[in-house]
Protein backbone atom coordinates (compact mmCIF):
# COMPACT_ATOMS: atom_id res chain seq x y z
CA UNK A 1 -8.40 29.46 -114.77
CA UNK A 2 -5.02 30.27 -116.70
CA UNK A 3 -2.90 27.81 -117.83
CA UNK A 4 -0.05 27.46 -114.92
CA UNK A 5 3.31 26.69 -115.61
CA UNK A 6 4.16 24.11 -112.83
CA UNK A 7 7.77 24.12 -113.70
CA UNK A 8 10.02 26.03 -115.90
CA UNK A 9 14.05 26.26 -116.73
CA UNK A 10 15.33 27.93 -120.07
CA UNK A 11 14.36 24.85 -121.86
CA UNK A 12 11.79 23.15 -119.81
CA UNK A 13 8.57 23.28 -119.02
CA UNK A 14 5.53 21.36 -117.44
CA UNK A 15 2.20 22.82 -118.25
CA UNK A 16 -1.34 22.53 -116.61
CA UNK A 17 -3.69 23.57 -119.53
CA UNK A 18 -6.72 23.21 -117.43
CA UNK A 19 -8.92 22.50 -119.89
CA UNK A 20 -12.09 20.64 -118.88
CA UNK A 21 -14.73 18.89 -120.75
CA UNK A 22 -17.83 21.18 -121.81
CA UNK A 23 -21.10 20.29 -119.86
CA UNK A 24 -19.28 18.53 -116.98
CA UNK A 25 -20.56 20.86 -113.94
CA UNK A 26 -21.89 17.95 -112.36
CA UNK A 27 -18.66 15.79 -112.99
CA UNK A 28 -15.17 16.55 -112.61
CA UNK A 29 -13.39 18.71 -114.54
CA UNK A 30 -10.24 17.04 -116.07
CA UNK A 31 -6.67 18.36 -116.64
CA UNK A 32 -5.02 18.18 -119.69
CA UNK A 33 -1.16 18.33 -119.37
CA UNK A 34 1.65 19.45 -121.67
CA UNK A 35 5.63 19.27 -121.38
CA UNK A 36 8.20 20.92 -123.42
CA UNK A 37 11.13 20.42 -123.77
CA UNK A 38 13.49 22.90 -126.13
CA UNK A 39 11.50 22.73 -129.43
CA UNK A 40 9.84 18.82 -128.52
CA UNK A 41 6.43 18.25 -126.38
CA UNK A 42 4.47 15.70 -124.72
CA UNK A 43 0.88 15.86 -124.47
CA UNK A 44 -0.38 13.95 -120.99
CA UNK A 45 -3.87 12.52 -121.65
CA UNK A 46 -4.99 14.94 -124.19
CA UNK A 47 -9.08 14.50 -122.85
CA UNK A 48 -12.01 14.07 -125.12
CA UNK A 49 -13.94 15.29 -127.94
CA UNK A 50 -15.11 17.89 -126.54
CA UNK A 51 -12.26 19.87 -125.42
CA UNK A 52 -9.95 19.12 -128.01
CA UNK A 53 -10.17 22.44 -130.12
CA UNK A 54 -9.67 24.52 -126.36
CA UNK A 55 -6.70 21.92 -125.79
CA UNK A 56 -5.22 22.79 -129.30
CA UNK A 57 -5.56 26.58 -128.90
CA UNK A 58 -3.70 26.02 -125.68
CA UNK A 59 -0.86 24.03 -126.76
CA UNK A 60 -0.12 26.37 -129.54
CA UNK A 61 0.85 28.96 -127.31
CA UNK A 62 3.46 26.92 -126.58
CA UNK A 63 4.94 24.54 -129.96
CA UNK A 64 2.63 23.36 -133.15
CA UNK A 65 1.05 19.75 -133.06
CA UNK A 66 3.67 18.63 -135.51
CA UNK A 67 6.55 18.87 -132.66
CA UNK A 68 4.77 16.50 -130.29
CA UNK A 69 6.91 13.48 -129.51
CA UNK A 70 4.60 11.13 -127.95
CA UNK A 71 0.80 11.27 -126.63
CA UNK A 72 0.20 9.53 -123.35
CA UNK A 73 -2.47 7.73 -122.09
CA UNK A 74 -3.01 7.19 -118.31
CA UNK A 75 -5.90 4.61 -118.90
CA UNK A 76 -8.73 3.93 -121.49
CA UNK A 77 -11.25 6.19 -119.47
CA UNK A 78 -13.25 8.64 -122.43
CA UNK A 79 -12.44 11.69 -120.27
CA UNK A 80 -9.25 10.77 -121.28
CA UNK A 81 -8.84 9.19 -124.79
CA UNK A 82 -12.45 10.40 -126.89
CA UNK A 83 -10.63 13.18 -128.64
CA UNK A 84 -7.33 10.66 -129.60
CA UNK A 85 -8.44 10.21 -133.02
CA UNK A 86 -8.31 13.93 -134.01
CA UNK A 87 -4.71 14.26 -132.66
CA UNK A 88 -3.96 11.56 -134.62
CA UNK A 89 -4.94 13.86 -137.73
CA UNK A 90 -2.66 16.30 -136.69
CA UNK A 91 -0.03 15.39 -135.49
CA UNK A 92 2.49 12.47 -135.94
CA UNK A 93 3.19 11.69 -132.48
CA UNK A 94 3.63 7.93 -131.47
CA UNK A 95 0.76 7.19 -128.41
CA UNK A 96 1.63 5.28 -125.22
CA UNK A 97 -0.88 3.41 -123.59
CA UNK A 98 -1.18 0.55 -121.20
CA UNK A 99 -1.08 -2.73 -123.46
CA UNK A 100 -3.82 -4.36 -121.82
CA UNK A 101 -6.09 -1.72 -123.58
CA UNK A 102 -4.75 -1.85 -127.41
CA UNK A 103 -7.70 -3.73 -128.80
CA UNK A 104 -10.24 -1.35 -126.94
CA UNK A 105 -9.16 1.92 -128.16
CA UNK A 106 -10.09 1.11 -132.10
CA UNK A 107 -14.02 1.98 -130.19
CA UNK A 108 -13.08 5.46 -130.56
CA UNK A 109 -13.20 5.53 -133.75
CA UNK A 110 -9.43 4.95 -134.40
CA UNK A 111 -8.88 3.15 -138.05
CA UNK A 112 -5.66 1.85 -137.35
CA UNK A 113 -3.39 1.44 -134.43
CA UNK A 114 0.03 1.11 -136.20
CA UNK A 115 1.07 4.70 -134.07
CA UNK A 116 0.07 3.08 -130.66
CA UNK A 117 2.53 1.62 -127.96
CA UNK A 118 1.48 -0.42 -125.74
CA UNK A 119 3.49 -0.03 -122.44
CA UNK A 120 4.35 -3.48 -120.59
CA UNK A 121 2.85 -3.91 -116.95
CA UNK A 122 6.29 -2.96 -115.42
CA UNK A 123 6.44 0.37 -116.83
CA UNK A 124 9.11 1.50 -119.26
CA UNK A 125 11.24 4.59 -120.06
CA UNK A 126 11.34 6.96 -122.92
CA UNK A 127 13.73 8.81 -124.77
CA UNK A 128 12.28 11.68 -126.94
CA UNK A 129 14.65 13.48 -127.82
CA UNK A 130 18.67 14.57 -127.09
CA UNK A 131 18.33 15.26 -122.68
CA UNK A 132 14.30 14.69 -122.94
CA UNK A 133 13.54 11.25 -120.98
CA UNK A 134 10.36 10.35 -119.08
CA UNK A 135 9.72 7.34 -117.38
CA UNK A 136 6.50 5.46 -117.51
CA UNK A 137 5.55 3.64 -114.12
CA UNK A 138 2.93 1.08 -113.73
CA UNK A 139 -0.19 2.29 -111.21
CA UNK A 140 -2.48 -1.23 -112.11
CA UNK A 141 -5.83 -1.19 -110.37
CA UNK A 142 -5.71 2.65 -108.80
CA UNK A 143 -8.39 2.85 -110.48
CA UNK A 144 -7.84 1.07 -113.88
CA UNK A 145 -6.56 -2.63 -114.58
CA UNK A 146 -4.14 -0.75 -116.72
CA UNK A 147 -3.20 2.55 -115.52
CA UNK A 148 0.22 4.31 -116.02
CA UNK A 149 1.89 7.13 -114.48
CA UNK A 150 4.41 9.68 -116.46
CA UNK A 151 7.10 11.04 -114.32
CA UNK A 152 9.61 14.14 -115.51
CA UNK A 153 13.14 13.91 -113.87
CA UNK A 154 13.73 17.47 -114.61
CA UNK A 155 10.69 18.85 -113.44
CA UNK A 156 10.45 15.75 -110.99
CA UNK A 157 6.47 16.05 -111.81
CA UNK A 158 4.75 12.79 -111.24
CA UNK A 159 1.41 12.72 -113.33
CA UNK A 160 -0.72 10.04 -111.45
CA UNK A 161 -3.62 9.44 -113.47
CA UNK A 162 -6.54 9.29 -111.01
CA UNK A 163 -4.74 8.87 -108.12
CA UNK A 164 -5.26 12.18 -105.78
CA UNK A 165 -7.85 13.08 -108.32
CA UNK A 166 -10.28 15.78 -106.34
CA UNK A 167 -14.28 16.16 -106.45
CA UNK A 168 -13.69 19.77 -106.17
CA UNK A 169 -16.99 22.05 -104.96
CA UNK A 170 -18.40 24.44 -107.43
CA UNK A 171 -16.18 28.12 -107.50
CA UNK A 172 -12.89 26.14 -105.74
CA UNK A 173 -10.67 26.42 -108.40
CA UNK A 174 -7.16 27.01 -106.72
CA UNK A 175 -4.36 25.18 -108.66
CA UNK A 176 -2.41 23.73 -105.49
CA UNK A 177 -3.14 21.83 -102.71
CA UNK A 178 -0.87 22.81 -99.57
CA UNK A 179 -2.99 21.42 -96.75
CA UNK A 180 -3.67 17.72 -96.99
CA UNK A 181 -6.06 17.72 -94.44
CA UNK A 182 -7.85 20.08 -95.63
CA UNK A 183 -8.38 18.57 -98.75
CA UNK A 184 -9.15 15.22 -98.02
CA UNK A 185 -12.95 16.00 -97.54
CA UNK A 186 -12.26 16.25 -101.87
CA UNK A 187 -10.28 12.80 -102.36
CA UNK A 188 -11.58 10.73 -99.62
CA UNK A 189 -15.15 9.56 -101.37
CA UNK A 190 -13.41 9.31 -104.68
CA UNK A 191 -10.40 7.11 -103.62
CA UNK A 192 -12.14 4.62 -101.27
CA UNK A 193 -14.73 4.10 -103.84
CA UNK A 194 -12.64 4.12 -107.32
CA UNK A 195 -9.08 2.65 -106.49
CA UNK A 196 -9.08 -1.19 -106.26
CA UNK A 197 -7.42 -2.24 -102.72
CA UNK A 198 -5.22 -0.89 -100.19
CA UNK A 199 -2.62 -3.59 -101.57
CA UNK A 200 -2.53 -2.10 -105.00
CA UNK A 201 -2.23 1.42 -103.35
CA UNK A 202 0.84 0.28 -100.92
CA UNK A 203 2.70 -1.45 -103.85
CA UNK A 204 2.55 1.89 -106.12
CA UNK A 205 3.40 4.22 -102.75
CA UNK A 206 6.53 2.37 -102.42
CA UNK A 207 7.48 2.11 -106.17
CA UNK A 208 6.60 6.29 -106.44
CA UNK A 209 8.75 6.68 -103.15
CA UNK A 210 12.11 6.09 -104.90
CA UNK A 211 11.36 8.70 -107.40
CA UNK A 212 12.35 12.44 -106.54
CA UNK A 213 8.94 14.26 -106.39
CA UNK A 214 8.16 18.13 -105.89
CA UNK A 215 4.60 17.54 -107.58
CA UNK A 216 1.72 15.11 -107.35
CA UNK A 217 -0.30 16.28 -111.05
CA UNK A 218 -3.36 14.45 -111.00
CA UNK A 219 -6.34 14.16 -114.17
CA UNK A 220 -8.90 15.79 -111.72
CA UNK A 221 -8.18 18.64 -109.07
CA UNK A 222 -5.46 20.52 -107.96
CA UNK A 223 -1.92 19.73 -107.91
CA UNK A 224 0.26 18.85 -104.92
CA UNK A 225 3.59 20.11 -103.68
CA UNK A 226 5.44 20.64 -100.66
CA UNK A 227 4.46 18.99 -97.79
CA UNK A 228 1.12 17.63 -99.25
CA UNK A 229 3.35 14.99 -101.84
CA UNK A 230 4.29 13.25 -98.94
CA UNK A 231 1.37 13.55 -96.95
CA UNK A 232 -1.03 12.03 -99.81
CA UNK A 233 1.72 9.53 -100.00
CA UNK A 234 0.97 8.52 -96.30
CA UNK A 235 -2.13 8.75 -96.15
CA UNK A 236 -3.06 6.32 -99.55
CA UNK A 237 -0.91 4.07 -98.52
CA UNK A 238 -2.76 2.97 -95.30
CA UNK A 239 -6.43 3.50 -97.10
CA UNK A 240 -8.41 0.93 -97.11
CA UNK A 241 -10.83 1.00 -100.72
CA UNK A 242 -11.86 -1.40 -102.99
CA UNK A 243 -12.58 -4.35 -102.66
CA UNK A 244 -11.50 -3.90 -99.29
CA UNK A 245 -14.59 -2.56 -97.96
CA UNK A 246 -16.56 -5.43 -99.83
CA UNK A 247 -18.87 -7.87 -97.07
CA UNK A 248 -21.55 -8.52 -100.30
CA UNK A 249 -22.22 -8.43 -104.00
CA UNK A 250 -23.15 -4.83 -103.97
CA UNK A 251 -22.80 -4.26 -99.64
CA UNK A 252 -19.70 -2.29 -98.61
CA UNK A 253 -18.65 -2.42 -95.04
CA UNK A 254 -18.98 2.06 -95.03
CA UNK A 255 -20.26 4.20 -97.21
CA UNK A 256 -17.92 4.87 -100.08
């Protein structure tokens, strides 16, 4: 699939690159995401080693490495972060991840951390450059200890990270979802298992609810809009997962 433009204005711009890990047809493909703004970028949880030379052909359709204003990190996961330490060769850009994970990331063969910022638990907000802000909001335990989420005010994109992240079946490879219940089948499995408890998903519904979403962009899967935002919304925060559905070391009350 193409790379879709999820959002654009003259000098804005929130890109799916949609490219996924070589090797991974019996895992989940992963999205890699990119935002410009003007002549600046972001690069949302750039994915690992293997894709990073697709994810780099991709991005320079749209501004060179040395223009990226931050890297983010959604969590420590190596789907995520096993390419970091070749963006850090090329580019300057300042990386955000959750500080709970600073002193795990030198595993991927990072020498130093001196470009790294490690976000606080309560989220924070960024200012990249002149009318380019993003704010950083805290998603702990859906499915990581230290997960963030990157929203865009101007796209009003909310990247979430694993949350709404799809098992998709082989040769469905649309880039929307419009019918939640059709697509729950695809997140159902994945949440109840992954995400940590229903209490961790009801605090992060109602701290997302005050933000102005069109988009749910998630690491795995299609994206939602329209009605499906606040339909996943409604249905995650009544799910039960987790530890939740724990009667025994190892027992689950259901299949998950």
């Amino acid at each position: 699939m193409r790379n879709i433009s999820i959002f654009s204005s003259d000098n804005h711009q929130f890109i799916l690159l949609n490219e996924s890990e070589p090797g991974e047809e019996d895992g989940i493909p992963s999205n890699q995401y990119l935002i410009v703004h003007e002549d600046s970028g972001v690069l949302l949880d750039p994915g690992g080693f293997g894709v990073m030379p697709r994810v780099l052909s991709e991005l320079l359709n749209y501004l060179s490495p040395d223009k990226l204003k931050a890297i983010m990190l959604s969590h420590q996961d190596p789907d995520i972060v096993g390419g970091i330490a070749t963006w850090l060769e090329i580019s300057e850009a300042p990386v955000y991840v959750s500080s709970i994970w600073m002193r795990f990331l030198p595993h991927y063969g990072i020498s130093s951390m001196q470009r790294f910022i490690g976000v606080p638990d309560e989220g924070m907000q960024c200012s990249l450059a002149p009318g380019f802000n993003l704010e950083l909001v805290p998603a702990h335990f859906l499915h990581s200890e230290g997960q963030i989420n990157v929203y865009d005010p101007i796209a009003k994109v909310l990247f979430t990270g694993d949350i709404g992240a799809a098992m998709m079946p082989d040769g469905e490879d649309h880039p929307y979802v419009d019918d939640l219940k059709a697509h729950l089948p695809h997140i159902e499995g994945f949440h109840r298992r992954y995400m940590g408890s229903n209490r961790a998903a009801r605090f992060w519904v109602e701290a997302v609810s005050q933000l102005d979403i069109d988009f749910i962009a998630p690491q795995h899967g299609p994206i939602y809009r329209g009605a499906a935002v606040q339909g996943f919304l409604d249905w995650f925060k009544k799910l039960e997962c987790g530890v939740d559905l724990m009667v025994g070391a190892g027992r689950f009350q259901t299949r998950v």
